[in-house]
N, C-alpha and C. Protein backbone atom coordinates (compact mmCIF):
# COMPACT_ATOMS: atom_id res chain seq x y z
N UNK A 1 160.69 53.51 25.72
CA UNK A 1 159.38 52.96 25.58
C UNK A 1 159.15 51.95 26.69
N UNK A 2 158.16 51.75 27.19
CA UNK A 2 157.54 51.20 28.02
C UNK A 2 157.09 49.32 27.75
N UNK A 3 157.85 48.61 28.79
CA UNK A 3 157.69 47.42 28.49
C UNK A 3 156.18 46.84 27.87
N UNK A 4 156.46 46.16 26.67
CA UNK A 4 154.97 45.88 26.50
C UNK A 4 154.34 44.47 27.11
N UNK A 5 155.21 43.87 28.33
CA UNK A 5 154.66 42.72 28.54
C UNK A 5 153.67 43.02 29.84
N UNK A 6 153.73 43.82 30.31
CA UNK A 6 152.95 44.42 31.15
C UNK A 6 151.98 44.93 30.96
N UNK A 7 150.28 44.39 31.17
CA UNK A 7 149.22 44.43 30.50
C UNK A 7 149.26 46.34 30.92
N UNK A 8 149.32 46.71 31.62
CA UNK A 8 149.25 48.45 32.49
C UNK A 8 149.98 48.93 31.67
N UNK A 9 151.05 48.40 30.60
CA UNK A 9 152.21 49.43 29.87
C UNK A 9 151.38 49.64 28.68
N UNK A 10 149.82 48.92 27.90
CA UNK A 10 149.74 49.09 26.50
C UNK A 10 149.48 50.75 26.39
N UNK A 11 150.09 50.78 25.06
CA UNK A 11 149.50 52.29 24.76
C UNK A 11 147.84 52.63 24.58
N UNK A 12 147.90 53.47 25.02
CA UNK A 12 146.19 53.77 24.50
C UNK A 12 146.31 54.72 23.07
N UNK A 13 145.50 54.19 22.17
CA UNK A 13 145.30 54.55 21.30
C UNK A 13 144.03 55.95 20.87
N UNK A 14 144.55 57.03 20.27
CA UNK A 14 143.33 57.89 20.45
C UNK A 14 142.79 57.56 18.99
N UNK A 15 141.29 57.04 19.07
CA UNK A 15 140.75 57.20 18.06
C UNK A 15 139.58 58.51 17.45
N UNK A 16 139.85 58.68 16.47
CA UNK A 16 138.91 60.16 15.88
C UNK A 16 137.73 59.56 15.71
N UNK A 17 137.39 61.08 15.91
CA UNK A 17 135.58 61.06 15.85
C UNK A 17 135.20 60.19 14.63
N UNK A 18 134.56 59.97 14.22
CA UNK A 18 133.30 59.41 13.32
C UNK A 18 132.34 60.19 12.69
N UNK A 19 132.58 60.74 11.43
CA UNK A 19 131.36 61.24 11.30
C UNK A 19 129.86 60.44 11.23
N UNK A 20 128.78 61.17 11.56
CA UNK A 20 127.55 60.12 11.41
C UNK A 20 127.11 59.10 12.48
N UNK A 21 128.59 59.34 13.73
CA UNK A 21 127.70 58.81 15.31
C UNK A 21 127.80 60.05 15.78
N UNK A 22 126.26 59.74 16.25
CA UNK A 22 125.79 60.94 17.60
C UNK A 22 126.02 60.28 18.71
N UNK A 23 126.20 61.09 19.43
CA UNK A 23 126.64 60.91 21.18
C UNK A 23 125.43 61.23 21.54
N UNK A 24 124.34 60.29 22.07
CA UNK A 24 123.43 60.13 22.81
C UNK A 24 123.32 60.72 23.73
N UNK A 25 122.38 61.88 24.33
CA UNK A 25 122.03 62.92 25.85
C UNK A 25 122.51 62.29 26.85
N UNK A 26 123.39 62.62 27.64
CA UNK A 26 123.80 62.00 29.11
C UNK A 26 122.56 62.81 29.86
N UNK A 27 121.85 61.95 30.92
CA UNK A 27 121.02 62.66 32.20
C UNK A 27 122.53 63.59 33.11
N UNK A 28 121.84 64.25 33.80
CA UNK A 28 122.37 64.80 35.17
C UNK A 28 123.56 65.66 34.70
N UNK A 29 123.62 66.27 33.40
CA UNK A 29 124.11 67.54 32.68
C UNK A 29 125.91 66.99 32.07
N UNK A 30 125.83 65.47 31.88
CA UNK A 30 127.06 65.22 31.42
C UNK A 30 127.36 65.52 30.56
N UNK A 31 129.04 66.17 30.39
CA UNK A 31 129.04 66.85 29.03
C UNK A 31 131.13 65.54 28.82
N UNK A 32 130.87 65.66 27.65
CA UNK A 32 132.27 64.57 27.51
C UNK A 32 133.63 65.80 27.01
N UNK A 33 134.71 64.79 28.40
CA UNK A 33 135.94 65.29 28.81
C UNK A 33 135.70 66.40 29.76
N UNK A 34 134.48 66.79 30.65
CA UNK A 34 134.62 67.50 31.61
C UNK A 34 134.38 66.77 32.75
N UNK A 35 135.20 67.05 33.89
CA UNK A 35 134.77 66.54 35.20
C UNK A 35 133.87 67.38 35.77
N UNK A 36 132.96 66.56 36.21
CA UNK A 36 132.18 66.94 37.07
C UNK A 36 132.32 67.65 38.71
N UNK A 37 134.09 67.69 38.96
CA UNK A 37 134.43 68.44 40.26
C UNK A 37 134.42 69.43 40.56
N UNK A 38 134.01 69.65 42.26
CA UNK A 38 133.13 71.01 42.61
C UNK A 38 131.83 71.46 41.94
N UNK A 39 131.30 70.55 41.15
CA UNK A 39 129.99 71.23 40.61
C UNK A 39 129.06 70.64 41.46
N UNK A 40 128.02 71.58 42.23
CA UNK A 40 126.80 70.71 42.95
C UNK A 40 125.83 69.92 42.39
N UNK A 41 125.59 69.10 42.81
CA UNK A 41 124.99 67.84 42.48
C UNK A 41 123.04 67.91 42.76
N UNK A 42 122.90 67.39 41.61
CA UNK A 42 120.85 67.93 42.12
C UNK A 42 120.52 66.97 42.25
N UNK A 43 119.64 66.59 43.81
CA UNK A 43 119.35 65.37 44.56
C UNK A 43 117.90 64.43 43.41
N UNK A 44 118.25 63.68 43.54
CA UNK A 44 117.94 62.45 42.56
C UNK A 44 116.08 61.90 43.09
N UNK A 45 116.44 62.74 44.55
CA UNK A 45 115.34 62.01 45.44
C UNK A 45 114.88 63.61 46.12
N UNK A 46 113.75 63.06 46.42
CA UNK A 46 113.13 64.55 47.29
C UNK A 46 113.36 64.31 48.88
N UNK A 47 113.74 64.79 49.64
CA UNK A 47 114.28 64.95 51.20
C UNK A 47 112.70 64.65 51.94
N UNK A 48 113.07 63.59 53.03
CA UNK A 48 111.85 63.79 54.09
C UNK A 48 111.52 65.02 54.57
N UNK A 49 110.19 65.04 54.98
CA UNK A 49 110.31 66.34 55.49
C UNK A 49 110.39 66.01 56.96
N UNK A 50 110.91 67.30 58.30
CA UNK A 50 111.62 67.73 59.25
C UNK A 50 110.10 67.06 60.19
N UNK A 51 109.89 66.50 61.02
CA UNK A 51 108.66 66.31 61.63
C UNK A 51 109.61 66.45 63.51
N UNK A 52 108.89 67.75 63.87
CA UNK A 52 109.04 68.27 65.14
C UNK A 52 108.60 67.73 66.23
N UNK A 53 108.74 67.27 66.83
CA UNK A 53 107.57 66.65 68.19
C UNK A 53 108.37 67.64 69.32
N UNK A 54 107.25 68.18 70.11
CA UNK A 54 107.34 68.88 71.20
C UNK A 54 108.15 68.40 72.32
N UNK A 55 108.98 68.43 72.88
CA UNK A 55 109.66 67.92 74.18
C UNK A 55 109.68 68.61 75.03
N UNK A 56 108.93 69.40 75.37
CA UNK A 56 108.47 70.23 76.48
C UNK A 56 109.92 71.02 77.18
N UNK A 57 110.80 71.24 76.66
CA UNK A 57 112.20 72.08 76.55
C UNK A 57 111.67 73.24 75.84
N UNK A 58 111.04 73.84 75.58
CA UNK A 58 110.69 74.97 75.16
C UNK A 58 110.87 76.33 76.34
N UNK A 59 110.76 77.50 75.58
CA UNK A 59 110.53 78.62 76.56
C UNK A 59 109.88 78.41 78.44
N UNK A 60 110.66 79.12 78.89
CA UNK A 60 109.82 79.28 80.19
C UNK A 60 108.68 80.17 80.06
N UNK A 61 107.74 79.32 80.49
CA UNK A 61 106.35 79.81 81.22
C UNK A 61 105.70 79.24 80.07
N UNK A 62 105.61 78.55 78.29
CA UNK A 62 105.05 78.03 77.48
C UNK A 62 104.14 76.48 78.18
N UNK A 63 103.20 76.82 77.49
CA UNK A 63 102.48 75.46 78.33
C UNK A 63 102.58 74.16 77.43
N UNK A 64 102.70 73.43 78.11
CA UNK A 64 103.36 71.86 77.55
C UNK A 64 101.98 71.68 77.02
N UNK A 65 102.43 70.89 75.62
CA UNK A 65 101.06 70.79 74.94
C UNK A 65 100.40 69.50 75.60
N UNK A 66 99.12 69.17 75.90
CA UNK A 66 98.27 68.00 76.72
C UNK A 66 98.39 67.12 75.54
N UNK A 67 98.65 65.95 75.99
CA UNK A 67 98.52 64.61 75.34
C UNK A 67 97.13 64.11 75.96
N UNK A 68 96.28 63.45 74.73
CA UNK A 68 95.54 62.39 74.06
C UNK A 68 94.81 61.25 75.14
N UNK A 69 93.99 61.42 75.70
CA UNK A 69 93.98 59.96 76.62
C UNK A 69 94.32 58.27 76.09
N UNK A 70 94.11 58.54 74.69
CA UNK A 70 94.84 57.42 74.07
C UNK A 70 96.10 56.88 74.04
N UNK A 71 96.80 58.13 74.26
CA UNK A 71 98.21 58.19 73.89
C UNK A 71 98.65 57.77 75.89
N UNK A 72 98.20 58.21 76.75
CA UNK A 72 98.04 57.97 78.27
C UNK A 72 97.59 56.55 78.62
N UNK A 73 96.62 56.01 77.71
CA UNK A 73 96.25 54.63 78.15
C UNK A 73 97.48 53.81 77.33
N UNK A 74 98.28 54.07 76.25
CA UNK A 74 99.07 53.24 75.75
C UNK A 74 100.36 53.30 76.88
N UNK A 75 100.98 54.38 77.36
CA UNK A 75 101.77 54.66 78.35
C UNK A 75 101.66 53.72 79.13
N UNK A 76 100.02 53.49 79.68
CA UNK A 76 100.23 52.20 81.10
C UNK A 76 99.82 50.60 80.57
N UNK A 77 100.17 50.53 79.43
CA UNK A 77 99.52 49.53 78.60
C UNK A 77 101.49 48.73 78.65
N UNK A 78 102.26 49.47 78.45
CA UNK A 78 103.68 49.36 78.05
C UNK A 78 104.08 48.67 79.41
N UNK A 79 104.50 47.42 79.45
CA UNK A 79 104.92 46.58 80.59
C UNK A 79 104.04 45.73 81.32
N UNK A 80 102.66 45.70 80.37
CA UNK A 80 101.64 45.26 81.44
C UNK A 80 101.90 43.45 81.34
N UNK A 81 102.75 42.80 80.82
CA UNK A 81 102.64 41.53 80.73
C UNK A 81 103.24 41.10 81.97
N UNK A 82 104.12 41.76 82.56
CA UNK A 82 105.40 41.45 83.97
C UNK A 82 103.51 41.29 85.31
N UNK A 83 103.11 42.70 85.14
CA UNK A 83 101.35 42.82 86.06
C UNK A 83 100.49 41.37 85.95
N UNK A 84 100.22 40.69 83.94
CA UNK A 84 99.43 39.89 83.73
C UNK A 84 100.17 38.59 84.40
N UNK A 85 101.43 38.22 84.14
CA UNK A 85 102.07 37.14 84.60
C UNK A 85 101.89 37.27 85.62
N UNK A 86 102.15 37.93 86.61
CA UNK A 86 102.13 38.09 88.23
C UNK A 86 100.45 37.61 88.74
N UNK A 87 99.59 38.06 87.70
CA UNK A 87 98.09 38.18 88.98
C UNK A 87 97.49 36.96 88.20
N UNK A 88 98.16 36.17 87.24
CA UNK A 88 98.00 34.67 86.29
C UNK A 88 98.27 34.07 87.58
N UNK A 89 99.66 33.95 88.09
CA UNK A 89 100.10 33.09 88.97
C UNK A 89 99.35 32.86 90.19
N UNK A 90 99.37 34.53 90.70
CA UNK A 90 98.68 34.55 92.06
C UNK A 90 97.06 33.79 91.88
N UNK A 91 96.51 34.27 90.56
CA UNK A 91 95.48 33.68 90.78
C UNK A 91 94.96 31.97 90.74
N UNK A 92 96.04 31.21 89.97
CA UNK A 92 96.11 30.03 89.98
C UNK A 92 97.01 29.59 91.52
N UNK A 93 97.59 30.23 92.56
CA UNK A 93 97.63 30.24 93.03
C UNK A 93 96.26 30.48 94.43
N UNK A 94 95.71 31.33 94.36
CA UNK A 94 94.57 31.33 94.92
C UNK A 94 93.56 30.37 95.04
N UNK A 95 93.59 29.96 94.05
CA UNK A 95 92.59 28.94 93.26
C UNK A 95 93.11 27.55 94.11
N UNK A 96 94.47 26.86 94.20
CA UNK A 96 94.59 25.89 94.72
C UNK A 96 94.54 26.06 96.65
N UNK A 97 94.98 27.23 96.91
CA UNK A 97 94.58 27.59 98.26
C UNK A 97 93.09 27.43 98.43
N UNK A 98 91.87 28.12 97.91
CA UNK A 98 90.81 27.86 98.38
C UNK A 98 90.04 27.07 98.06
N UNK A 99 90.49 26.34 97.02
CA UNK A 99 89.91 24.65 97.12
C UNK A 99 90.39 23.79 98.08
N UNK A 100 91.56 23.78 98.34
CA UNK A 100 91.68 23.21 99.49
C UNK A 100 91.60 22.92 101.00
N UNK A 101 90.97 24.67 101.04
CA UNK A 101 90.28 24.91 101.97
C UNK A 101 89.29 24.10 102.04
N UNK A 102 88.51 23.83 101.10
CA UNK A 102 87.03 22.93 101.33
C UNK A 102 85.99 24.16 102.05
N UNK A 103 84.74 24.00 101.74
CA UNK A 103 84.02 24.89 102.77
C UNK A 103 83.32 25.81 101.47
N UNK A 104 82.62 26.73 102.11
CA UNK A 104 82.37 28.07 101.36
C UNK A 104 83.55 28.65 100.94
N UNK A 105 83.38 29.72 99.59
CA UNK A 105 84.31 29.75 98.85
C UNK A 105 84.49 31.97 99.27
N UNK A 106 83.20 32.18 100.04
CA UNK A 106 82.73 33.46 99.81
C UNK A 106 84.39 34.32 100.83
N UNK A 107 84.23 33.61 101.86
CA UNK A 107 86.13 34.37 102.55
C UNK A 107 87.22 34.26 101.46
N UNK A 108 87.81 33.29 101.21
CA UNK A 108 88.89 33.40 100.24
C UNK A 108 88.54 34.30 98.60
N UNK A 109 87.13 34.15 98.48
CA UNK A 109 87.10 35.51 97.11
C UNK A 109 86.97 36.64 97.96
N UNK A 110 86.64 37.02 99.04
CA UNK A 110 86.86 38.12 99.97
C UNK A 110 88.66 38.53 99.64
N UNK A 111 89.47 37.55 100.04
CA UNK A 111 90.45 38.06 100.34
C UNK A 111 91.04 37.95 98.50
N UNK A 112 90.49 37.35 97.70
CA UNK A 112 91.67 37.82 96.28
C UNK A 112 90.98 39.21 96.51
N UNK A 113 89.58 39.63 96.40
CA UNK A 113 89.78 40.93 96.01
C UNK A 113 89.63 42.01 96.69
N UNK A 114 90.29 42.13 97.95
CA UNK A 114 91.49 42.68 98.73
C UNK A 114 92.59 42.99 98.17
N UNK A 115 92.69 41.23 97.80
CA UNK A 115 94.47 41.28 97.62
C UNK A 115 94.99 42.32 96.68
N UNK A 116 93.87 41.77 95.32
CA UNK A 116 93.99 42.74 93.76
C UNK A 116 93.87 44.47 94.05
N UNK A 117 92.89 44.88 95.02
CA UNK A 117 93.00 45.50 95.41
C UNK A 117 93.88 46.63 95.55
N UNK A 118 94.74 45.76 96.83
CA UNK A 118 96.18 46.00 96.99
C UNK A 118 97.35 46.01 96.16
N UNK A 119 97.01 45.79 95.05
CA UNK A 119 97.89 45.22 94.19
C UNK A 119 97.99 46.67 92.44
N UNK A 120 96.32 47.04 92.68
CA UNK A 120 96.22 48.17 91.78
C UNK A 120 97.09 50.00 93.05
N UNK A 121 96.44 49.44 94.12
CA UNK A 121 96.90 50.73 95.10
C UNK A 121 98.40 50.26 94.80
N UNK A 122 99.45 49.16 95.25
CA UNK A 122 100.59 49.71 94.51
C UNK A 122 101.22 49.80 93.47
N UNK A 123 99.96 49.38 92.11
CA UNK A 123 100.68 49.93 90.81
C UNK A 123 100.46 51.35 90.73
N UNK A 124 99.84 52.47 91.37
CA UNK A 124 99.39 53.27 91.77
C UNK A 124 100.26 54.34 92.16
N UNK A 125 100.80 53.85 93.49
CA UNK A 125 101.67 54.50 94.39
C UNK A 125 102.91 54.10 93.41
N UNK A 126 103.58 53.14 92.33
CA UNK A 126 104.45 53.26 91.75
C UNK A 126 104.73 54.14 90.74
N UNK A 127 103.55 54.37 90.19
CA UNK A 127 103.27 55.02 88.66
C UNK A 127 103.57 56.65 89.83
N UNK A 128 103.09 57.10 91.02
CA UNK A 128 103.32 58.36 91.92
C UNK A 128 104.50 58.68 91.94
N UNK A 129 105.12 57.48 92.52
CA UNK A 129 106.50 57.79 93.04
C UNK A 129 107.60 58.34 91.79
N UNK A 130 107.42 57.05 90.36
CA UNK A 130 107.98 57.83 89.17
C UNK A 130 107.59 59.26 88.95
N UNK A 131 106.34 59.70 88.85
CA UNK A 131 106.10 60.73 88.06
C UNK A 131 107.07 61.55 89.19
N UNK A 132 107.05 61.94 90.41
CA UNK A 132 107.39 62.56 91.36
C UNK A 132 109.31 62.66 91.10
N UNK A 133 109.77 61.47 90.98
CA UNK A 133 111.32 61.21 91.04
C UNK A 133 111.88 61.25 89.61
N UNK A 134 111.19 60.60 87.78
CA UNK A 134 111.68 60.80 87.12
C UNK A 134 111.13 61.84 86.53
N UNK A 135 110.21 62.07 86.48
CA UNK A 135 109.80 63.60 85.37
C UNK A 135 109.83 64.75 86.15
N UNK A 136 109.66 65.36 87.46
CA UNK A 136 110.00 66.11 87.78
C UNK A 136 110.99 66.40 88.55
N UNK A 137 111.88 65.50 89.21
CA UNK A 137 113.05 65.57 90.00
C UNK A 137 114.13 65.52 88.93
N UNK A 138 114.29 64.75 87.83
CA UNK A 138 115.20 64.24 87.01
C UNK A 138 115.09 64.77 85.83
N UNK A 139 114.15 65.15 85.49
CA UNK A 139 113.77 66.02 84.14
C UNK A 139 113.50 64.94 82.65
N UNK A 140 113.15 63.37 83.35
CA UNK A 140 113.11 62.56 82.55
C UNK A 140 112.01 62.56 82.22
N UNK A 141 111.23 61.66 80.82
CA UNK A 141 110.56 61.67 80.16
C UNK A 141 110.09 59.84 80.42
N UNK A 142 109.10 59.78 81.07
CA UNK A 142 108.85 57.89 81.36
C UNK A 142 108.04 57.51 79.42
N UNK A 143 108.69 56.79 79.33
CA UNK A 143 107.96 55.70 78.03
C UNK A 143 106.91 54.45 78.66
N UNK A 144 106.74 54.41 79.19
CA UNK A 144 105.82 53.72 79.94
C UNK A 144 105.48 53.01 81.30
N UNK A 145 104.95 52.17 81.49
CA UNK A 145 104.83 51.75 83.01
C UNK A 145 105.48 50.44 83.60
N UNK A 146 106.52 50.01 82.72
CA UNK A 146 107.61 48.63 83.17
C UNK A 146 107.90 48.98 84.46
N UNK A 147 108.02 49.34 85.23
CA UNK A 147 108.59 49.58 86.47
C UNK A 147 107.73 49.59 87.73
N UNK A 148 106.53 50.32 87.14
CA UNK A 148 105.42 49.79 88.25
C UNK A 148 104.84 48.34 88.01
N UNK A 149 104.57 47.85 86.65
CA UNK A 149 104.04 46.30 86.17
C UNK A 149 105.05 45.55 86.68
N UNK A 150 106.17 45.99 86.75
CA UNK A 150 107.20 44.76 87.61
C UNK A 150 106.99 44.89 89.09
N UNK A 151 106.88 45.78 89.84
CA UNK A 151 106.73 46.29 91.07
C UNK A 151 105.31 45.25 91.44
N UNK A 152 104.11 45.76 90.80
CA UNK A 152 102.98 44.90 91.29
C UNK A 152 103.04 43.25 90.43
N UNK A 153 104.11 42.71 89.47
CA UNK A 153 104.07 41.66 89.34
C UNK A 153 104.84 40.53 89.97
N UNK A 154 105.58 41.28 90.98
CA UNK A 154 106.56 40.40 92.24
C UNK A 154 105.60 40.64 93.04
N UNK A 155 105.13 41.64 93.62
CA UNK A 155 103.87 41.53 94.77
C UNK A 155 103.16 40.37 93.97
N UNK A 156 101.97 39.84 93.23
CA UNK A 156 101.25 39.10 92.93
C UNK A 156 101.90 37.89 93.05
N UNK A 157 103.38 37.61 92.70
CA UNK A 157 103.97 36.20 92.70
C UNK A 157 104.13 35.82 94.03
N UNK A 158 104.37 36.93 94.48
CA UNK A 158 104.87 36.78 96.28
C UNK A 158 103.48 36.04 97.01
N UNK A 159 102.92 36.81 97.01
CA UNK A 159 101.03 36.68 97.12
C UNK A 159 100.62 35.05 96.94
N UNK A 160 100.95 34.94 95.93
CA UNK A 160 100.97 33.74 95.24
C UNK A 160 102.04 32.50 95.88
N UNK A 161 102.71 32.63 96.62
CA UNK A 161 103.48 31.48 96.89
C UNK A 161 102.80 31.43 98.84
N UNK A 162 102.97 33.05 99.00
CA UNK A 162 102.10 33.07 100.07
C UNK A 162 100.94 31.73 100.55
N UNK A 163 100.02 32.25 99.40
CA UNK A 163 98.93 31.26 100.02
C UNK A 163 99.05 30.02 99.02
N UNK A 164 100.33 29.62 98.30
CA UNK A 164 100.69 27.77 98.70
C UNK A 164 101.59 27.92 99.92
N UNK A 165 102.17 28.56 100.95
CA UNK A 165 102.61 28.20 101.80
C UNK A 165 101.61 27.61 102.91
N UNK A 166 100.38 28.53 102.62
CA UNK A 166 99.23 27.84 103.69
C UNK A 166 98.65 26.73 103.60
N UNK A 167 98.72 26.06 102.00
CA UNK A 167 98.18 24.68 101.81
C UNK A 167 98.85 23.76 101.96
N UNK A 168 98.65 22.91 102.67
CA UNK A 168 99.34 21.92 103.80
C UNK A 168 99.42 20.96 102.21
N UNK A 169 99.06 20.34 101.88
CA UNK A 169 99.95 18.53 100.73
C UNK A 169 100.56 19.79 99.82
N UNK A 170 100.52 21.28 99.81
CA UNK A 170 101.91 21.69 99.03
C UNK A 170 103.21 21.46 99.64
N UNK A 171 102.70 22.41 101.03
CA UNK A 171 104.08 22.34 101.76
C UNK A 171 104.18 20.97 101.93
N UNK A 172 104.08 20.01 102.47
CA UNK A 172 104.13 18.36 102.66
C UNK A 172 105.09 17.79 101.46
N UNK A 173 104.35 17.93 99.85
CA UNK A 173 104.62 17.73 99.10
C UNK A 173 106.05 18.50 98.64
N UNK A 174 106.29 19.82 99.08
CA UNK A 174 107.10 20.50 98.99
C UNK A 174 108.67 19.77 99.55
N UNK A 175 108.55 19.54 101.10
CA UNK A 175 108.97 18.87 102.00
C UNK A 175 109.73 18.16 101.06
N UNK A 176 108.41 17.13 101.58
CA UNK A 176 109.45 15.74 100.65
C UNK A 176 110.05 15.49 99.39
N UNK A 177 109.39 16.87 98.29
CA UNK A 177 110.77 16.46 97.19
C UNK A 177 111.87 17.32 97.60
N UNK A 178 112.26 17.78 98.65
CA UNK A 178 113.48 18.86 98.84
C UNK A 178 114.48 17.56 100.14
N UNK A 179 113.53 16.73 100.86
CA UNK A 179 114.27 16.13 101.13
C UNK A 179 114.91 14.62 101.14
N UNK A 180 114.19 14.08 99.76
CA UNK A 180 114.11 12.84 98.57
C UNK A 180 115.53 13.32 97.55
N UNK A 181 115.53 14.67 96.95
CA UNK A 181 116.40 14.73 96.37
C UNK A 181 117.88 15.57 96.60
């Protein structure tokens, strides 16, 4: 016999049925003293359903289904804060260049919108060069336009330091805290 000081050694005792208790319906087909192993199991929950999106990997010669101009304006919408920061700067940049010019104001708004200009022609030529190198050279799929909005938001900063290099009490001012501290 089995030590009884060892709570794991007590005997288990089988006790008999009872007449006059019912065994209450188990859900999910429990039946008592059978295991439930190897029997398949019926899902509790109903399954998502399968939602396909096209990736243009389909058959050769099938035509890629056209996307949405909505869905195209959100594409160049994706990165545009790196673009807004950049033409923020340049333009508060601009702004202290042609006030300090003094004078008519009509040349220096000549040249911001040039500059901006220049600045949509190379978000332009960036958004070209991707489509050209990742979706059809690479077989990649672009999620949006971070790469050109960074591209034209270093041009705008550049732009931007540009013309404080032309305003003389920046550079001056520049000067002397670089050679004060």
């Amino acid at each position: 016999m089995a030590d009884q000081t060892q709570p794991w050694a007590e005997r288990t005792v089988e006790v008999p049925p009872q007449a006059g208790v019912d065994v209450p319906a188990q859900r999910d087909g429990f039946r008592r003293g059978v295991a439930p192993v190897g029997q398949p199991r019926t899902p509790r929950t109903e399954p998502f359903p399968v939602v396909e999106e096209p990736t243009g990997t389909g058959w050769p010669g099938e035509p890629v289904p056209r996307r949405p101009l909505s869905w195209r304006l959100a594409q160049l919408r994706r990165g545009g804060e790196w673009s807004a920061a950049g033409g923020l700067f340049a333009f508060v940049c601009w702004g202290i260049w042609a006030l300090s010019g003094g004078g008519d104001l009509s040349g220096p708004l000549l040249v911001l919108v040039l500059s901006l200009l220049v600045a949509v022609g190379l978000f332009a030529l960036a958004r070209a060069v991707g489509r050209l190198v990742l979706e059809r050279q690479l077989g990649r799929v672009r999620r949006g336009a971070r790469g050109a909005h960074l591209a034209t938001g270093v041009f705008l900063v550049g732009l931007g330091v540009a013309w404080l290099q032309q305003t003389e009490w920046v550079v001056s001012a520049w000067n002397w805290i670089t050679s004060n501290v």
